[in-house]
Protein backbone atom coordinates (compact mmCIF):
# COMPACT_ATOMS: atom_id res chain seq x y z
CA UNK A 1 112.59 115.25 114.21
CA UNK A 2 112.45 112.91 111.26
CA UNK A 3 115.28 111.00 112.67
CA UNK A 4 113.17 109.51 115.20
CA UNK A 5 110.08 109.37 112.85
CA UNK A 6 111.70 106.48 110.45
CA UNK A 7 112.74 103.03 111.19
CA UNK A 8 115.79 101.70 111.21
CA UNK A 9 114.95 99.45 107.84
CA UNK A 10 113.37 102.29 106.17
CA UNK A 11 113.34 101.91 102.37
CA UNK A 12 112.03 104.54 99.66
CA UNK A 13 111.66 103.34 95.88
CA UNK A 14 111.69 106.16 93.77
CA UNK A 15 109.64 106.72 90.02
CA UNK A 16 113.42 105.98 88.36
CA UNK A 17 114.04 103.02 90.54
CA UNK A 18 116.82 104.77 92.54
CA UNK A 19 116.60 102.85 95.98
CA UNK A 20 117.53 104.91 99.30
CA UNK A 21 118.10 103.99 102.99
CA UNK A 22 117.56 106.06 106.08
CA UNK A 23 120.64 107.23 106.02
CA UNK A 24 119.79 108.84 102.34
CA UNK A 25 116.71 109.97 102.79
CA UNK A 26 118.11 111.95 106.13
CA UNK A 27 120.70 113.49 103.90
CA UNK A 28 117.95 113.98 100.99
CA UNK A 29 115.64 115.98 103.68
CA UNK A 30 118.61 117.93 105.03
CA UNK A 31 118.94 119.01 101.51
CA UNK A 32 115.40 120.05 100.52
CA UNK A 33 114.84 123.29 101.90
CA UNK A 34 111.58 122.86 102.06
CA UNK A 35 109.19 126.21 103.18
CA UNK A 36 105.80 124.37 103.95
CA UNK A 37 103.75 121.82 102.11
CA UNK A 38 99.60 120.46 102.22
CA UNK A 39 98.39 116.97 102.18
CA UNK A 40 95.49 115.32 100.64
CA UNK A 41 93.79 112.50 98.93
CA UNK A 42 95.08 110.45 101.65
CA UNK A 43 93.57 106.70 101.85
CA UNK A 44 94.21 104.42 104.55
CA UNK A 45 93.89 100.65 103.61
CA UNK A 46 94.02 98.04 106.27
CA UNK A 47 94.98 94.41 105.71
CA UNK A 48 94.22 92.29 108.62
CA UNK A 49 95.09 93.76 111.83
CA UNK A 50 98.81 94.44 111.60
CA UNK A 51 99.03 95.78 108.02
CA UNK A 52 98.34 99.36 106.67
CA UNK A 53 99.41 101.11 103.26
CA UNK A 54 98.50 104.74 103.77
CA UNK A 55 98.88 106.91 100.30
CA UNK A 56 98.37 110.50 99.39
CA UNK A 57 99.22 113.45 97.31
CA UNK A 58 101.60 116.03 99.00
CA UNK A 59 102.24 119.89 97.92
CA UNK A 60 105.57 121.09 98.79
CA UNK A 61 106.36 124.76 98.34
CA UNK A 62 110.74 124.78 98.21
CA UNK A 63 112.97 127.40 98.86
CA UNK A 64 114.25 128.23 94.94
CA UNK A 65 112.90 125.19 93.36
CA UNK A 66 109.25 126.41 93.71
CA UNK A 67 106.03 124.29 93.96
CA UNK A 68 106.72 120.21 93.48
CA UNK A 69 103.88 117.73 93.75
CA UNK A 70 104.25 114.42 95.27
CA UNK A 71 102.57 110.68 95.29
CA UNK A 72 103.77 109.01 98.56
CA UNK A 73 102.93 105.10 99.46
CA UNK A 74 103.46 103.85 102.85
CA UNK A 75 103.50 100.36 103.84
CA UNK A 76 103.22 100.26 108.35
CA UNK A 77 103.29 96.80 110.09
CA UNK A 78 102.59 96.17 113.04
C-alpha cells in the first residue's frame, strides 16, 4: 500500500510549481484510476554513501483519461 511506501515528510514539486504533502498525494492516487503503467530510462545516481536520486520515465495507461507519460525524480537519504 502506498501509505506505507512514503515518508512522513514526503514532498512532490510539480512542472507548475504546485507543492503537495503526503496527505495530497494519497488523495491524488486515490483519485487516479490508474489501469497499469511501464517504467524505464531509470538512472540511479549515488552521492556518497547515504544519498541517491533515482529518475525515470513512467507510462501510465488511466481509466478514461487514456495513456499519460511521466518524468519522476527521487531524492532517498539514508
Amino acid at each position: 500500500m502506498i501509505e506505507h511506501d512514503l515518508p512522513d515528510d514526503f514532498l512532490a514539486v510539480f512542472p507548475d510549481g504546485r507543492v503537495a504533502n503526503k496527505q495530497m498525494e494519497l488523495e491524488n492516487v486515490r483519485h487516479a484510476e490508474i489501469e497499469s503503467y511501464t517504467t524505464d530510462e531509470v538512472q540511479v545516481h549515488w552521492y556518497s554513501d547515504t544519498v541517491a536520486v533515482v529518475n525515470f520515465r513512467m507510462m501510465l495507461n488511466m481509466k478514461e483519461r487514456g495513456q499519460k507519460q511521466v518524468r519522476d525524480l527521487h531524492v532517498y537519504i539514508k
